[in-house]
Protein backbone atom coordinates (compact mmCIF):
# COMPACT_ATOMS: atom_id res chain seq x y z
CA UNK A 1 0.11 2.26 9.21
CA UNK A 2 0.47 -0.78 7.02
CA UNK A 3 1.18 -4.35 8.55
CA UNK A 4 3.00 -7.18 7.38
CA UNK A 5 2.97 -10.65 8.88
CA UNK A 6 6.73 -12.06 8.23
CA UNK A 7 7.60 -15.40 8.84
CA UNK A 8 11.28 -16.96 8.11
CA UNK A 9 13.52 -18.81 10.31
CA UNK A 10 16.90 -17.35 8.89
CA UNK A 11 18.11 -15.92 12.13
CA UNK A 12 20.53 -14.15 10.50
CA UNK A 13 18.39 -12.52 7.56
CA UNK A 14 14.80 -12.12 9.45
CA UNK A 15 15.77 -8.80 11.90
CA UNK A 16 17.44 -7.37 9.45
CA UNK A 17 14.37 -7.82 7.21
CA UNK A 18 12.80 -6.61 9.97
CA UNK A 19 14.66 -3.68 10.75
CA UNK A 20 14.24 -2.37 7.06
CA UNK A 21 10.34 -3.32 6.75
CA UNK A 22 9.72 -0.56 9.99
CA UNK A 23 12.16 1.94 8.68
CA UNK A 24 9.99 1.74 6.02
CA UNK A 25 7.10 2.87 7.85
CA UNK A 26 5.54 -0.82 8.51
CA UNK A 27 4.30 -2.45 11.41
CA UNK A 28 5.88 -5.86 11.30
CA UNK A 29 4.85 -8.91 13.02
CA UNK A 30 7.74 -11.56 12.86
CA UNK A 31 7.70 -15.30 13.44
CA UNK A 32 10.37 -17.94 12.78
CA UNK A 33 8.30 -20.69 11.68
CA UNK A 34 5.28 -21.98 9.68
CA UNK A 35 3.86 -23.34 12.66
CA UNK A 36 3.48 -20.27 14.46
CA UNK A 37 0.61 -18.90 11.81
CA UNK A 38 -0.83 -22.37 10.65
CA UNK A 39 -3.01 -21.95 13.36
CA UNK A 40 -4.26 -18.34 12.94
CA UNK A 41 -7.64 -17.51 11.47
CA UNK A 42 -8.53 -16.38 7.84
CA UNK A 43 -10.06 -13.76 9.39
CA UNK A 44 -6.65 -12.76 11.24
CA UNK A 45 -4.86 -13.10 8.54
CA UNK A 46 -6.93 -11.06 6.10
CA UNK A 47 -5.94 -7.92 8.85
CA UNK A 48 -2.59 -7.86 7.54
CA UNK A 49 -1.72 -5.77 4.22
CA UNK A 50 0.63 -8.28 3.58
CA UNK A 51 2.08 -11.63 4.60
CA UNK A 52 5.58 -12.78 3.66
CA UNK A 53 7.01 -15.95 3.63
CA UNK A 54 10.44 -17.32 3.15
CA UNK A 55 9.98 -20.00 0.17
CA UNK A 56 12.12 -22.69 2.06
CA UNK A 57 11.02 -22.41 5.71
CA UNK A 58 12.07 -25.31 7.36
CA UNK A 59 14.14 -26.59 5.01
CA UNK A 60 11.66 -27.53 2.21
CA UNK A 61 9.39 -25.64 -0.17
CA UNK A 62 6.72 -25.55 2.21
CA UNK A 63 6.86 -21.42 1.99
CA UNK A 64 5.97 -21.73 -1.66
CA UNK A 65 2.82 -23.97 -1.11
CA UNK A 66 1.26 -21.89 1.71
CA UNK A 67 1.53 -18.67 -0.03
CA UNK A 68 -0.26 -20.64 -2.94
CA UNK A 69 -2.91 -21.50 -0.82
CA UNK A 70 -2.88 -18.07 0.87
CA UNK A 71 -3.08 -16.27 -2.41
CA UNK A 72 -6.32 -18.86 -3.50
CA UNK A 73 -8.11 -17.64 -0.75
CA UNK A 74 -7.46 -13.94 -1.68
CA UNK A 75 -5.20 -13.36 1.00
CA UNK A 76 -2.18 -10.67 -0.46
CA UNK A 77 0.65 -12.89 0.46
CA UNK A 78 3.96 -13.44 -1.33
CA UNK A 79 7.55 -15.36 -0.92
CA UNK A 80 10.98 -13.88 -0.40
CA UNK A 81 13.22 -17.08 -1.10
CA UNK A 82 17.19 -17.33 -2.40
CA UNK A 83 15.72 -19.94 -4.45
CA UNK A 84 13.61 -19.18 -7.71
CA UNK A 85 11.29 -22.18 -7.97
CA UNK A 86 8.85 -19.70 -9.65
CA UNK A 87 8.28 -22.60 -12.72
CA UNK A 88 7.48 -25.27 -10.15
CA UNK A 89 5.01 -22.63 -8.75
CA UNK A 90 4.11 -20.09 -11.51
CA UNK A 91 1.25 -18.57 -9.91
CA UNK A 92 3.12 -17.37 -6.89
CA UNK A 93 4.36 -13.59 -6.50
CA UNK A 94 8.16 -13.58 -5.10
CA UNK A 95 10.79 -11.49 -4.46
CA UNK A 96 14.47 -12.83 -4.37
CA UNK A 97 16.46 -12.42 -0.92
CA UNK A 98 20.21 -11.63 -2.02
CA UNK A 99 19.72 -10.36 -5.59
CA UNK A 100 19.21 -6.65 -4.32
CA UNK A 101 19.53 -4.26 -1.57
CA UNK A 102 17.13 -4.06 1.52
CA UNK A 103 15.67 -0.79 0.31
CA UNK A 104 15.02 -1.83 -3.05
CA UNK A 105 13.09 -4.52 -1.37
CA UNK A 106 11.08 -2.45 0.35
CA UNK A 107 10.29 -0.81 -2.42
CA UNK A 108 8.90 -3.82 -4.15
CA UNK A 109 7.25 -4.51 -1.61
CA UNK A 110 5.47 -0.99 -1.18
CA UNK A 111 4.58 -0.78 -4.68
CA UNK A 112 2.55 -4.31 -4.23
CA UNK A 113 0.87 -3.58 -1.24
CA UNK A 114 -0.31 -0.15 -3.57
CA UNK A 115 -1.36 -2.53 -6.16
CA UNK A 116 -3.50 -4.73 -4.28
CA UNK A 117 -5.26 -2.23 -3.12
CA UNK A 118 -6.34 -0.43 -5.54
């Protein structure tokens, strides 16, 4: 089974996320903030297939920057964020919360899990 790491401290938004990421067949590891996985190991995070980020956790961009550094380090990572600040950050993948449905999500997010690793 395929894991994702999930981190985002909407209360409202991050079961549901959740919900839909294991009805998709995923095993999901959720945390509400940054903190929580600052402290983790490369090596732990490389287990995952994927690690998600909301782009504004904690109320700044701070989502954005550690996927940067995340994806530097070759670690398949990407933001889901309301907010498109993809020209401030143009080499980060992202996915838009609110601009489809949860499936379609999923979807996306299948089809780059497939992609990476190939």
């Amino acid at each position: 089974m395929k894991s994702i790491l999930y981190v985002d401290d909407d209360s409202a938004y991050r079961p549901l996320f959740v919900d839909a990421l294991k009805a998709g067949g995923y095993e999901v590891t959720s945390f509400e903030t940054l903190k929580s996985i600052e402290g983790l190991e490369v090596k732990k995070l490389r287990e995952y297939d994927l690690i998600i980020l909301d782009g504004s956790i904690d109320a700044k961009k701070d989502g954005w920057k550690y996927v940067e550094k995340l994806n530097k380090m070759g670690i398949n990572s990407l933001v889901l964020s309301a907010s498109d600040l993809s020209e401030e950050f143009k080499d980060v993948p992202y996915l838009l919360k609110g601009r489809c449905l949860m499936f379609e999500l999923v979807k996306e997010i299948s089809n780059i899990i497939s992609e990476k690793r190939n």
